[in-house]
C-alpha atoms as a PDB file:
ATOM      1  CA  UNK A   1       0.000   0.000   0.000  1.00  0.00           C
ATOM      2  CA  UNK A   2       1.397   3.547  -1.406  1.00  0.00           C
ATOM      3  CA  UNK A   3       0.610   6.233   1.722  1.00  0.00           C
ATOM      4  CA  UNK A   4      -1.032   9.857   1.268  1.00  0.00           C
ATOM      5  CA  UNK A   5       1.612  12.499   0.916  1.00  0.00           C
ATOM      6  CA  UNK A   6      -0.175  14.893   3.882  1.00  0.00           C
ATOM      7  CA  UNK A   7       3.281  17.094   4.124  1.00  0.00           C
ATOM      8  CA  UNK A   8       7.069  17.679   2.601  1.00  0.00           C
ATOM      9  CA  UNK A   9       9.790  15.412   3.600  1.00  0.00           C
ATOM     10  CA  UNK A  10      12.120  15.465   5.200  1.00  0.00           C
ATOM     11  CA  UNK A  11      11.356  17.926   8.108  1.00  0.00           C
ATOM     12  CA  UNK A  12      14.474  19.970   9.400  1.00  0.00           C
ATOM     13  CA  UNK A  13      16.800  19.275  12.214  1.00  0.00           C
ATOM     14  CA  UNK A  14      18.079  22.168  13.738  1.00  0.00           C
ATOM     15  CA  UNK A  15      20.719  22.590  16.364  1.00  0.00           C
ATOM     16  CA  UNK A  16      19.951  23.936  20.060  1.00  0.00           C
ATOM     17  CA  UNK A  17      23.659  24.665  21.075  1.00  0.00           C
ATOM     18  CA  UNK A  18      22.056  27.484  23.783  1.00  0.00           C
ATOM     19  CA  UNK A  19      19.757  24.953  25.332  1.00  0.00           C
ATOM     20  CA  UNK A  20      22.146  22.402  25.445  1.00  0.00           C
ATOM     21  CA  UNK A  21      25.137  24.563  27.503  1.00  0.00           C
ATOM     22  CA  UNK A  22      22.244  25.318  29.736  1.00  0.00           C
ATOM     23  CA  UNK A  23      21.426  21.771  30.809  1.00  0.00           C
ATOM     24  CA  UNK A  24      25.530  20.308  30.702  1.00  0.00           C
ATOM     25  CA  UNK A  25      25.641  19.495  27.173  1.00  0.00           C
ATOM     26  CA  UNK A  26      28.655  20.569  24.573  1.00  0.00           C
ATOM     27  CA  UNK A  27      27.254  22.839  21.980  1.00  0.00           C
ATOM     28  CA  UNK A  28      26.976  20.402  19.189  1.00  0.00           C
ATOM     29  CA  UNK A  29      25.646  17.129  21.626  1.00  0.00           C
ATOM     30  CA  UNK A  30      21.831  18.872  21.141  1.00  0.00           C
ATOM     31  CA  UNK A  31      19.369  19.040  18.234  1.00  0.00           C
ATOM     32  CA  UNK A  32      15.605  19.147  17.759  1.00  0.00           C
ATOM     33  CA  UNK A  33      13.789  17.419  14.608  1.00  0.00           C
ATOM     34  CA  UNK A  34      11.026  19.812  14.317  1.00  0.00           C
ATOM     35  CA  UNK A  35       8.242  17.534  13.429  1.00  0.00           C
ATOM     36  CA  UNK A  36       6.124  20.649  14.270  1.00  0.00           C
ATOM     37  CA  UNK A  37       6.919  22.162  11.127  1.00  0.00           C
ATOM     38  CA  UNK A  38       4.839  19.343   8.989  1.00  0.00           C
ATOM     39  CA  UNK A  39       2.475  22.075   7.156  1.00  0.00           C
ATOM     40  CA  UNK A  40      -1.200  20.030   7.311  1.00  0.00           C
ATOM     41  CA  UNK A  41      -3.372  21.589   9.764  1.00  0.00           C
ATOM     42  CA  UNK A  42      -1.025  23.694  12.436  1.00  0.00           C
ATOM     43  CA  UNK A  43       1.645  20.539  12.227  1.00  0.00           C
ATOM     44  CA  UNK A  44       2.884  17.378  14.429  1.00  0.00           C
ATOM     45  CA  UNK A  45       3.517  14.183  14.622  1.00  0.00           C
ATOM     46  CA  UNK A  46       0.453  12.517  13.877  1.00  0.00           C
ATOM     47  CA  UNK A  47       0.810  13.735  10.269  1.00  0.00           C
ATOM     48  CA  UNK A  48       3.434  11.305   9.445  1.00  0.00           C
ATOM     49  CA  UNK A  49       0.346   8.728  10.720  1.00  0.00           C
ATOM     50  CA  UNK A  50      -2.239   9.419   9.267  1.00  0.00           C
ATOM     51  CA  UNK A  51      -0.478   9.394   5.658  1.00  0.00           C
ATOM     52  CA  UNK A  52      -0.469   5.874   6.358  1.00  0.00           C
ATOM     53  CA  UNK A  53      -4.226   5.782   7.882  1.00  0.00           C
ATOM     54  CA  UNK A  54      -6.043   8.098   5.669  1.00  0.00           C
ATOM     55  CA  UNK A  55      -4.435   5.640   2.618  1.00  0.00           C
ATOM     56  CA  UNK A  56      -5.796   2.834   3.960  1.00  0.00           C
ATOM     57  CA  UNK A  57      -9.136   4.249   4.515  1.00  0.00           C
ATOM     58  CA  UNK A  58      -9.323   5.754   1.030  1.00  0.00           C
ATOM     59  CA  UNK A  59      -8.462   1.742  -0.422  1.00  0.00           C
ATOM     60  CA  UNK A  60     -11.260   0.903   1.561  1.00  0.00           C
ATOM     61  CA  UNK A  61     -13.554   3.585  -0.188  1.00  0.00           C
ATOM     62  CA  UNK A  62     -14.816   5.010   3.056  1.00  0.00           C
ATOM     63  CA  UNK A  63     -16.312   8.588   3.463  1.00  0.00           C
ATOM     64  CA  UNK A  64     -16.000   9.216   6.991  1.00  0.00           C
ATOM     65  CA  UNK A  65     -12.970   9.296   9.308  1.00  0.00           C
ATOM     66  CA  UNK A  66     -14.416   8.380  12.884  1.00  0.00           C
ATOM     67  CA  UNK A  67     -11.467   9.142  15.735  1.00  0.00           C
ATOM     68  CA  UNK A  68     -10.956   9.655  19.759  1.00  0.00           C
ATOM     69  CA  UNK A  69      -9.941  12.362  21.983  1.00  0.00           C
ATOM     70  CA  UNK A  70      -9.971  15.370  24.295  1.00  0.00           C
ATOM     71  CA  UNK A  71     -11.098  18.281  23.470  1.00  0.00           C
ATOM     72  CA  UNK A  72      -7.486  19.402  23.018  1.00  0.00           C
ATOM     73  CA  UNK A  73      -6.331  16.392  21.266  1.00  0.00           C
ATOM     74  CA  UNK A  74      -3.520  17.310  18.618  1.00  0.00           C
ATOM     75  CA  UNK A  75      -4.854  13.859  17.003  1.00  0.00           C
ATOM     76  CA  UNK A  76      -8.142  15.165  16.458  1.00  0.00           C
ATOM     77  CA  UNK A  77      -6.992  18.190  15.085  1.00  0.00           C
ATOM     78  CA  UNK A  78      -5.028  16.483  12.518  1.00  0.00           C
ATOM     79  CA  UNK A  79      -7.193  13.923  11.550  1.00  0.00           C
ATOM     80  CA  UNK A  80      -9.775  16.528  10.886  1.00  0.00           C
ATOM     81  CA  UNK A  81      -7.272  18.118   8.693  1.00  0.00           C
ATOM     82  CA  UNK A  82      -6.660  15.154   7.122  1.00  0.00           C
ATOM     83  CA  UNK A  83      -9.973  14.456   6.456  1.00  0.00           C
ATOM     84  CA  UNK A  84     -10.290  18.261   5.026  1.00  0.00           C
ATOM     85  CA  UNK A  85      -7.355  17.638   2.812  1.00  0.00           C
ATOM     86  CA  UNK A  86      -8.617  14.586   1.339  1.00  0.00           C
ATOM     87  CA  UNK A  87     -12.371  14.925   1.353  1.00  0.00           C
ATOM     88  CA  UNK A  88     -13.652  12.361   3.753  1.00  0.00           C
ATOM     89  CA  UNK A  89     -16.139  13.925   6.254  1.00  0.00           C
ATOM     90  CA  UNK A  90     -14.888  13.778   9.932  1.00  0.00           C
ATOM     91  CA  UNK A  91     -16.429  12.859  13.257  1.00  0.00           C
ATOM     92  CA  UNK A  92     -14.093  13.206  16.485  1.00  0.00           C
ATOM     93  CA  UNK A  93     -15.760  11.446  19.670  1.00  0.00           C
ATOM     94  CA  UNK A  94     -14.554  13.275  22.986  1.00  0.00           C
ATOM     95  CA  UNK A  95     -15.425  13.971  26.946  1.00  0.00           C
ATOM     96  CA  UNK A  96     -17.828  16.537  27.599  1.00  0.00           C
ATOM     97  CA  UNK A  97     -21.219  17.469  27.631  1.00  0.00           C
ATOM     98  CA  UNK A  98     -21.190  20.125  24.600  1.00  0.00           C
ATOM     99  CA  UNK A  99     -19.219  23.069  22.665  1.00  0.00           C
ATOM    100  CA  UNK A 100     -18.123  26.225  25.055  1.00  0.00           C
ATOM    101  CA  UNK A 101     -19.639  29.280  23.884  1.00  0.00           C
ATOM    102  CA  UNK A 102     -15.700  30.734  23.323  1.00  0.00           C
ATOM    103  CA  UNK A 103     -13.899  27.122  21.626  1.00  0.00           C
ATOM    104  CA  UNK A 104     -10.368  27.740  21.498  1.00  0.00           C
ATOM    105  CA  UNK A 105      -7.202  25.886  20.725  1.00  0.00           C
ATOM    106  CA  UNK A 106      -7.512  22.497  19.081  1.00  0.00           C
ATOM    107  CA  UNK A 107     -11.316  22.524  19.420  1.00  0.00           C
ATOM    108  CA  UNK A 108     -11.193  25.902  17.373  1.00  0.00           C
ATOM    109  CA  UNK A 109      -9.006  23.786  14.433  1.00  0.00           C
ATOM    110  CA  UNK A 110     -11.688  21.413  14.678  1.00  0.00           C
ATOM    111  CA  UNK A 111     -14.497  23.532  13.817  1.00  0.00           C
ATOM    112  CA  UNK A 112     -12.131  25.201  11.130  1.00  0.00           C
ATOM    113  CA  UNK A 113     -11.997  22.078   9.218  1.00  0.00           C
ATOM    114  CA  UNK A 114     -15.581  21.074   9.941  1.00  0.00           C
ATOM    115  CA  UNK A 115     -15.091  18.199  12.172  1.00  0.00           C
ATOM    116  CA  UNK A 116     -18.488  17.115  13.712  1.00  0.00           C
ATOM    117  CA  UNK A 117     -18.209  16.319  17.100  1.00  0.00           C
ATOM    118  CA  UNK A 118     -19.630  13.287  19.269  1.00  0.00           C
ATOM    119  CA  UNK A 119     -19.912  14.757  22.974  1.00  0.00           C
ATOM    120  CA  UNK A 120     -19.670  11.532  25.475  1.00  0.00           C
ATOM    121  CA  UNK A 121     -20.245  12.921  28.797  1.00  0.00           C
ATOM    122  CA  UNK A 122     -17.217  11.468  31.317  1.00  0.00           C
ATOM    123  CA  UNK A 123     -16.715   8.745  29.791  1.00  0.00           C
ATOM    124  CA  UNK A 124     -13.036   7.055  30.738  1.00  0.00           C
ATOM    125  CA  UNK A 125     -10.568   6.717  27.289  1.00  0.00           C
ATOM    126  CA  UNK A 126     -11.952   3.166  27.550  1.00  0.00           C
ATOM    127  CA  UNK A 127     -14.968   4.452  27.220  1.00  0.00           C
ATOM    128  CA  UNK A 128     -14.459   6.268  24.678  1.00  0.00           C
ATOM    129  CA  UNK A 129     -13.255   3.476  22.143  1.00  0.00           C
ATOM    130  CA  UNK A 130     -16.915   2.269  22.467  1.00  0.00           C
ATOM    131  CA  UNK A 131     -18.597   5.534  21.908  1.00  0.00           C
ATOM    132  CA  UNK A 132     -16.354   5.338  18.653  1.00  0.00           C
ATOM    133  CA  UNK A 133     -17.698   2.093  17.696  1.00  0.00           C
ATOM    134  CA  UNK A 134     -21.351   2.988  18.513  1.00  0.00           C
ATOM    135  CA  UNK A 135     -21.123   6.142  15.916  1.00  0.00           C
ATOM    136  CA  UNK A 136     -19.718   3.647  13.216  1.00  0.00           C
ATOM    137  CA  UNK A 137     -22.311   1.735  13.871  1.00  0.00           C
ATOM    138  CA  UNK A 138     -24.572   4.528  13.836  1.00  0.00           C
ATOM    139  CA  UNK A 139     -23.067   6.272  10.455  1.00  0.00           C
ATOM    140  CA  UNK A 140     -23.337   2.874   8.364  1.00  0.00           C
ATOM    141  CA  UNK A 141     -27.206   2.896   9.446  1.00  0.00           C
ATOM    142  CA  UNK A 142     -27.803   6.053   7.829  1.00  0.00           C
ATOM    143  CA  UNK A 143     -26.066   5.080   4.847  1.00  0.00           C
ATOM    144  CA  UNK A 144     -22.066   6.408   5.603  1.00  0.00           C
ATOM    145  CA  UNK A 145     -19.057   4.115   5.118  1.00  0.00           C
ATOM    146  CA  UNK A 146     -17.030   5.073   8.286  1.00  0.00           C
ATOM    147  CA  UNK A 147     -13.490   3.572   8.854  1.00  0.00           C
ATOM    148  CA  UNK A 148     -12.072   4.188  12.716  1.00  0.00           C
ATOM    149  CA  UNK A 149      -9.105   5.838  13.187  1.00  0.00           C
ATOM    150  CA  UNK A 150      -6.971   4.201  16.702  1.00  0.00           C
ATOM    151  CA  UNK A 151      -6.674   6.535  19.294  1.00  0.00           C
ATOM    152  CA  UNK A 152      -3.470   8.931  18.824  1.00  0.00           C
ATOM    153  CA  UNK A 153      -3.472   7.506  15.041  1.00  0.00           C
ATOM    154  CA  UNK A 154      -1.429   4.540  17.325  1.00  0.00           C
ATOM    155  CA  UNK A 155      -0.604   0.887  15.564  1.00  0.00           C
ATOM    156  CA  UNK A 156       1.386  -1.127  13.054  1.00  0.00           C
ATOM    157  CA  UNK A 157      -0.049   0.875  10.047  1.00  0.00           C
ATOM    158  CA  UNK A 158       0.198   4.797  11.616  1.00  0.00           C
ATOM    159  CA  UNK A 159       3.877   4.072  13.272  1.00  0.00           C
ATOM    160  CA  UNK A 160       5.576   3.537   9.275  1.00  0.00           C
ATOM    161  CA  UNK A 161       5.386   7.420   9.631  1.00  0.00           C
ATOM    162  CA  UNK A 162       7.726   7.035  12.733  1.00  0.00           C
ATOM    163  CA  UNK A 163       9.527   4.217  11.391  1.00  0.00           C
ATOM    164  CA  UNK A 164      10.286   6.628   8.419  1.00  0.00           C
ATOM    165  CA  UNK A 165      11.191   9.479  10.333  1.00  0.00           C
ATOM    166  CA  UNK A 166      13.453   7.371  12.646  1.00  0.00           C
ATOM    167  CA  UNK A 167      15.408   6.710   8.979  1.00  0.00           C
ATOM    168  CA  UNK A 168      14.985  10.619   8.720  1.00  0.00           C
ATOM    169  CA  UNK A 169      16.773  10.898  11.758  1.00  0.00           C
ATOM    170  CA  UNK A 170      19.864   8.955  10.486  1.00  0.00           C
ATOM    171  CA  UNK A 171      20.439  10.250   7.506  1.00  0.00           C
ATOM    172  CA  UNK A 172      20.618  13.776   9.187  1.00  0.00           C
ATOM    173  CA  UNK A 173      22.213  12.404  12.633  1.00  0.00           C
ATOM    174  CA  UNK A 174      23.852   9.540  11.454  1.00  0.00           C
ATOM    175  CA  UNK A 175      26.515   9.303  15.076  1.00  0.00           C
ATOM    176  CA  UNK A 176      23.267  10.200  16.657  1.00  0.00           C
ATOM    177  CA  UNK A 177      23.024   8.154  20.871  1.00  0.00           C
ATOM    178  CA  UNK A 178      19.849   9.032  21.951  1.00  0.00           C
ATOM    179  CA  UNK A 179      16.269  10.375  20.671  1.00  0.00           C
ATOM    180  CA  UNK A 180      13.917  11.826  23.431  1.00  0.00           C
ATOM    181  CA  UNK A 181      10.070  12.008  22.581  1.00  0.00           C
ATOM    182  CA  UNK A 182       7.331  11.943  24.168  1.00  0.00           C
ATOM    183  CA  UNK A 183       5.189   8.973  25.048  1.00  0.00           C
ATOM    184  CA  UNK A 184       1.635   9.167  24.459  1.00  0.00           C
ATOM    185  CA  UNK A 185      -0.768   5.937  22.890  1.00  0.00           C
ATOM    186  CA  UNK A 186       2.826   4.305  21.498  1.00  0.00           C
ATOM    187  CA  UNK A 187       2.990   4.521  17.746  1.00  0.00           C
ATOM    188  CA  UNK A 188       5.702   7.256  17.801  1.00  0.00           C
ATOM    189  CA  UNK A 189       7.543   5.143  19.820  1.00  0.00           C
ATOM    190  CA  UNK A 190       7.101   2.299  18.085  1.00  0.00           C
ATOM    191  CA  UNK A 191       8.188   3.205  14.983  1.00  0.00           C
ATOM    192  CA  UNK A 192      10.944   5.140  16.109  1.00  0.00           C
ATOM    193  CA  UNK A 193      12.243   1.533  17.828  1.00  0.00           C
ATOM    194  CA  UNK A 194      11.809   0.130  14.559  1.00  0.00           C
ATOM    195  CA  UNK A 195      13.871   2.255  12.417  1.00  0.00           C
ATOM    196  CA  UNK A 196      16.880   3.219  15.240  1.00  0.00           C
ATOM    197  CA  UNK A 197      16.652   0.165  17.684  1.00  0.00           C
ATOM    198  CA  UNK A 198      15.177   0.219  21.535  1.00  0.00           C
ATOM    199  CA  UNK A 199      18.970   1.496  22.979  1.00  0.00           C
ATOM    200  CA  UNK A 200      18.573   4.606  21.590  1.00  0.00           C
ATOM    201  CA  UNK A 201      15.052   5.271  21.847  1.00  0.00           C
ATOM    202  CA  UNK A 202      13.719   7.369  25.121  1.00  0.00           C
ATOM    203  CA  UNK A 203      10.034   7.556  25.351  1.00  0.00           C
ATOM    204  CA  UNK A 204       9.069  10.167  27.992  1.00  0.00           C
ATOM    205  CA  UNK A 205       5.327   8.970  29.599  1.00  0.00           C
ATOM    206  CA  UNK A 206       2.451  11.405  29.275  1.00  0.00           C
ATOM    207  CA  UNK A 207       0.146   9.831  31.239  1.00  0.00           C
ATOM    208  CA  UNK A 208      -2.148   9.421  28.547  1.00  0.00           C
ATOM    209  CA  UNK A 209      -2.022   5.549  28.930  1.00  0.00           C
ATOM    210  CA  UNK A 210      -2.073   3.276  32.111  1.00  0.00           C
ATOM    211  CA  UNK A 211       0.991   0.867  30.667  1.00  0.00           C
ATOM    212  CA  UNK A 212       2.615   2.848  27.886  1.00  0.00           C
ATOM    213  CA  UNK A 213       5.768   0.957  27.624  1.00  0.00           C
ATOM    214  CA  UNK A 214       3.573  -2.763  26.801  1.00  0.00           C
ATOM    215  CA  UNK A 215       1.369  -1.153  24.212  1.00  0.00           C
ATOM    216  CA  UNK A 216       4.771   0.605  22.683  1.00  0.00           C
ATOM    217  CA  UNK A 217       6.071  -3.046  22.397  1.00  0.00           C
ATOM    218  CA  UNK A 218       3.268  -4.788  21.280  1.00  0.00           C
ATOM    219  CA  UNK A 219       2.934  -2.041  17.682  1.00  0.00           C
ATOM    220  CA  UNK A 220       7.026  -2.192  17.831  1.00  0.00           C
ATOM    221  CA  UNK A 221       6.887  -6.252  17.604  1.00  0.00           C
ATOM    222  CA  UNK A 222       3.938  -6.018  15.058  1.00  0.00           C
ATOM    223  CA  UNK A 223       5.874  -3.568  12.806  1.00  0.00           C
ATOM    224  CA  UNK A 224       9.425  -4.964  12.493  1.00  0.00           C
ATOM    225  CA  UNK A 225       8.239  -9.065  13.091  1.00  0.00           C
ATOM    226  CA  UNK A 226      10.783  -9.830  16.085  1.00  0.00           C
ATOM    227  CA  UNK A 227       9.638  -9.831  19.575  1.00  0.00           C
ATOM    228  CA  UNK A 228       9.835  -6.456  21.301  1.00  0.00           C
ATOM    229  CA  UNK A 229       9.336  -6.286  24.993  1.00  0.00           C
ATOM    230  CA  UNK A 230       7.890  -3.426  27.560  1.00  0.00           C
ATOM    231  CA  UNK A 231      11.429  -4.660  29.517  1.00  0.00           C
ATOM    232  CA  UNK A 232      14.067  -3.296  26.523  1.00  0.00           C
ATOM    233  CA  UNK A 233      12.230  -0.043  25.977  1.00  0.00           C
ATOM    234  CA  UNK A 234      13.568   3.160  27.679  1.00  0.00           C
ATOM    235  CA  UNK A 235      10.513   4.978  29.260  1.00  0.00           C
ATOM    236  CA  UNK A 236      10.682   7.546  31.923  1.00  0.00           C
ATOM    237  CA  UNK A 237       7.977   7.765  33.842  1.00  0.00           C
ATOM    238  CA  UNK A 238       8.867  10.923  36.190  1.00  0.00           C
ATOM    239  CA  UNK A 239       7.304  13.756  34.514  1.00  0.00           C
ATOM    240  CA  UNK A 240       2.967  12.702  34.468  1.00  0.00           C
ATOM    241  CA  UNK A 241       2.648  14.667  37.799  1.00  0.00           C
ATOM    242  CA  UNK A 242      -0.189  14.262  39.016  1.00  0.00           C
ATOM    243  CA  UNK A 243      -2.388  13.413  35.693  1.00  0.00           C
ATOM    244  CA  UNK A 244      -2.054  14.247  32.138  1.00  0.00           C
ATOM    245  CA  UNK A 245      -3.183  16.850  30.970  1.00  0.00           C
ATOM    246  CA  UNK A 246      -2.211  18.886  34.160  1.00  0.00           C
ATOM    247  CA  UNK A 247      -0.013  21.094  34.031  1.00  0.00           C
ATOM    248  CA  UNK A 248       3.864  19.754  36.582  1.00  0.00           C
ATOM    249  CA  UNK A 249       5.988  22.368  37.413  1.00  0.00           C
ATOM    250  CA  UNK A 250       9.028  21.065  36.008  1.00  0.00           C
ATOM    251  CA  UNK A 251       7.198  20.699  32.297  1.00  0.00           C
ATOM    252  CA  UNK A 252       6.379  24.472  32.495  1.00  0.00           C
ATOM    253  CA  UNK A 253      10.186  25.254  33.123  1.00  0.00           C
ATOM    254  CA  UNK A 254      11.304  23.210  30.473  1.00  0.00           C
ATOM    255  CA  UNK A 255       8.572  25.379  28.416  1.00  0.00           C
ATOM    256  CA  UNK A 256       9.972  28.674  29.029  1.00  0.00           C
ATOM    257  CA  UNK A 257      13.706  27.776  29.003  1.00  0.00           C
ATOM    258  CA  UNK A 258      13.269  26.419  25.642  1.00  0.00           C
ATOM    259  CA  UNK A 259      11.795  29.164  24.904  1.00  0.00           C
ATOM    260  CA  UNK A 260      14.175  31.343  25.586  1.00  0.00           C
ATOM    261  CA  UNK A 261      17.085  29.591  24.712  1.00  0.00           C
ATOM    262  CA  UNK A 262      15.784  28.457  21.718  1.00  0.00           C
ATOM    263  CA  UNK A 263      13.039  30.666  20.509  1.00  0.00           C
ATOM    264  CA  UNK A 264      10.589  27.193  19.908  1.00  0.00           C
ATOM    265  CA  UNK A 265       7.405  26.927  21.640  1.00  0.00           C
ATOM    266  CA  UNK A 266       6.370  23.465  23.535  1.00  0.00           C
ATOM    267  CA  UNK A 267       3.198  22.559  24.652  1.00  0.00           C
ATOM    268  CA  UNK A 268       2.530  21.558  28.061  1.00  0.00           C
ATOM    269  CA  UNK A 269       1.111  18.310  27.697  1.00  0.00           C
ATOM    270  CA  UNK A 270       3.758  16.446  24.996  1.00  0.00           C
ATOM    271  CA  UNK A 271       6.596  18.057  24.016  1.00  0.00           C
ATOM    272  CA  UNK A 272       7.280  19.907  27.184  1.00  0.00           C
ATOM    273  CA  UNK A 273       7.207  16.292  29.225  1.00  0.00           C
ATOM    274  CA  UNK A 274       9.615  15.296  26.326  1.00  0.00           C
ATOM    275  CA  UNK A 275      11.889  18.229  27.178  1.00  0.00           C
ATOM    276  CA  UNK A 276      11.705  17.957  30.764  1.00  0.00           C
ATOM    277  CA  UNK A 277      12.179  14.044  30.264  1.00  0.00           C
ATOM    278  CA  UNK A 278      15.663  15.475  28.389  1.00  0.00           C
ATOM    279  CA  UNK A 279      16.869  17.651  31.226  1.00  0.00           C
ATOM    280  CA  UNK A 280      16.606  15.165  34.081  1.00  0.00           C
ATOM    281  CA  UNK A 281      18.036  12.449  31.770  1.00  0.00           C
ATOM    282  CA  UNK A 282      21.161  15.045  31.516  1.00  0.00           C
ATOM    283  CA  UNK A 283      21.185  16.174  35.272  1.00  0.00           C
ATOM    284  CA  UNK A 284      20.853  12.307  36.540  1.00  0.00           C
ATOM    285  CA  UNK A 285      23.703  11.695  33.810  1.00  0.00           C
ATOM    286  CA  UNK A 286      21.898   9.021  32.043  1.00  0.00           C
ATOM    287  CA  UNK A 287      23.039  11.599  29.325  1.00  0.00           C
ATOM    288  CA  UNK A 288      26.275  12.754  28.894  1.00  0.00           C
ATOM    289  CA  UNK A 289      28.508  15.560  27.366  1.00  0.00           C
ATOM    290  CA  UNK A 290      29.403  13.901  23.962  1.00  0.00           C
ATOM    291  CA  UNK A 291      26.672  12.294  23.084  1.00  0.00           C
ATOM    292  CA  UNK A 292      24.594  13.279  20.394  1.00  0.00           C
ATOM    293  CA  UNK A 293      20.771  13.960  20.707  1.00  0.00           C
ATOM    294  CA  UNK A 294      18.150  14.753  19.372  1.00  0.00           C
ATOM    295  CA  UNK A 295      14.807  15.673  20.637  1.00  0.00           C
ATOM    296  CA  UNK A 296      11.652  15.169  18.685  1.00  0.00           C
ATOM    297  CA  UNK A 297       8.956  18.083  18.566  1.00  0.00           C
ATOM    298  CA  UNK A 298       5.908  16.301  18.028  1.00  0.00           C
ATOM    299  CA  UNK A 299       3.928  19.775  18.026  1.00  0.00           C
ATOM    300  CA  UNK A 300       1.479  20.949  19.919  1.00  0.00           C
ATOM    301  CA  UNK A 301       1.352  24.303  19.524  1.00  0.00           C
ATOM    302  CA  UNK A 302      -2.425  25.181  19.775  1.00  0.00           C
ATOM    303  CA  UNK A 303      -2.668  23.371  23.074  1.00  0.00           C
ATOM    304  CA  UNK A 304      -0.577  25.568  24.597  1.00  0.00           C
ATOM    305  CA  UNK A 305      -3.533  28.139  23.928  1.00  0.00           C
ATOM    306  CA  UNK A 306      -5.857  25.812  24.831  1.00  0.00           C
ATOM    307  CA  UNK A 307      -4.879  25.033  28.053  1.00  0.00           C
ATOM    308  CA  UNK A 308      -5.808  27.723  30.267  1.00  0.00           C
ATOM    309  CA  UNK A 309      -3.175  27.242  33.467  1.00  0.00           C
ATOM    310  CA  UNK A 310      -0.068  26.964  31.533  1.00  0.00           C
ATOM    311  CA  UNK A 311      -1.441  30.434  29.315  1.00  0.00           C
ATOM    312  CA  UNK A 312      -2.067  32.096  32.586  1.00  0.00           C
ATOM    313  CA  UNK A 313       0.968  31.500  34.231  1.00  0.00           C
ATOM    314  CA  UNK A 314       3.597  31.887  31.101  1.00  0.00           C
ATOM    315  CA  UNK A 315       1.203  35.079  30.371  1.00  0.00           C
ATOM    316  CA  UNK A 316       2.314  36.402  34.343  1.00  0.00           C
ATOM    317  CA  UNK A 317       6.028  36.297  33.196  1.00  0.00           C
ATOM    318  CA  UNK A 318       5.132  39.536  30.594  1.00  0.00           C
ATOM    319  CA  UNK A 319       6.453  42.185  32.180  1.00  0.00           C
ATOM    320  CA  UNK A 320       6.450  46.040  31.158  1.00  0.00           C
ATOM    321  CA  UNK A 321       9.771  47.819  30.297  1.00  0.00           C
ATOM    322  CA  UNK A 322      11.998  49.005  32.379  1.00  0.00           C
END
């Protein structure tokens, strides 16, 4: 099967030589593939995905991409995109009991591309999964031909975008020791395993999923066809806090002093886990001076204004001259 082209490859890798004097690192030990930068629908990582998913559902002959998430869900956003771009109609399940009067963030993207929206109440993630099979269910009565995208675009099929990137990665970085992203529903992960091999791999836990590091192994042992296990992955589990999705201290400091070493903008649920994941990998010297990194920027962005704690209290830190 031939994938969608959703976006221009490669994406760049840029150095962070400010950033990485800051946390102990030579100049040249630190750079950031800016998987941000991947054009569709504000950018990130689940582009690379859903090039592989949206194919698949075309081959199918579907008309309706059906998908899980919160309301701030860069998945979402991009699969609503992606169903823009292609011209499949798009229904995103999530929590809640309806739209907010003022949507903003990822939930304004969504209504930008002209997502429809499936409001489940509380339900649990688990929950969710079913709510996406009901609306199948319910979309093929009335005549649709849905096709369900995994949560987090996650699985053998979405992580070939990773497993592509991780030969990305090479290519540009080919002395390159370690590569830092974050860990979310596992397909990133996965595919980055795949393509660069589990020593070199650091997945930094979200919180999005109770046992990350089995689920990463499971898509990693699907896609390659050797045995993977949770045991030979590196996963850090340190920066969740106390849930995802809220905002820990040290993510929002990682935030700001990339920032402003850097000028690039994290978001407080992904990439700024991924970042703090980096610094206390360098502080507890499980990365040294020497060793060449890279750190993946899955994207992101609009969360950042869609969470409303970590706009607040970067939006304190403006201060008037002199």
């Amino acid at each position: 099967m031939e994938k969608v082209m959703l976006s221009a490859w490669p994406t760049p890798m840029e150095a962070a030589p400010r950033l990485a004097q800051l946390i102990g690192l030579a100049p040249d030990d630190l750079w950031i593939k800016r998987d941000d930068l991947t054009g569709l629908g504000g950018g990130g990582n689940k582009v690379r995905k859903l090039e592989w998913l949206v194919a698949d559902a075309l081959q199918r002959g579907v008309d309706t991409l059906v998908t899980t998430g919160g309301p701030q869900s860069n998945h979402a956003r991009l699969t609503a995109a992606a169903g823009a771009r292609s011209g499949l109609n798009v229904v995103l399940v999530m929590p809640g009991s309806g739209c907010p009067d003022q949507p903003g963030g990822n939930l304004l993207l969504d209504a930008a591309f002209a997502a429809r929206i499936v409001w489940a109440g509380d339900a649990a993630p688990a929950e969710l999964a079913g709510q996406a099979e009901k609306t199948c269910a319910e979309l093929r009565e009335r005549g649709a031909v849905p096709y369900l995208v995994p949560f987090g675009g996650s699985g053998a099929l979405g992580a070939r975008g990773y497993r592509e990137a991780g030969e990305e990665i090479l290519t540009q970085q080919p002395d390159v020791r370690h590569v830092v992203s974050a860990l979310g529903s596992g397909g990133t992960m996965a595919g980055l395993v795949a393509a660069l091999g589990a020593e070199r791999v650091l997945g930094v836990d979200v919180g999005a999923l109770s046992e990350p590091a089995s689920v990463t192994a499971a898509f990693a042992s699907e896609l390659t066809g050797s045995q993977v296990t949770a045991e030979q992955l590196r996963c850090r589990g340190d920066q969740v806090g106390e849930a995802y999705g809220i905002l820990y201290e040290p993510v929002l400091e990682a935030i700001t002093t990339v920032a402003r070493t850097e000028g690039i903008i994290l978001d407080p649920v992904y990439t700024g886990r991924a970042a703090a994941g980096l610094i206390a990998e360098v502080y507890d010297g499980s990365i040294r001076p020497g060793e060449r990194t890279v750190l993946l920027h899955t994207g992101g962005l609009p969360g950042l204004f869609g969470h409303a704690e970590a706009a607040h209290r970067i939006g304190q830190t403006l201060h008037t001259y002199p």
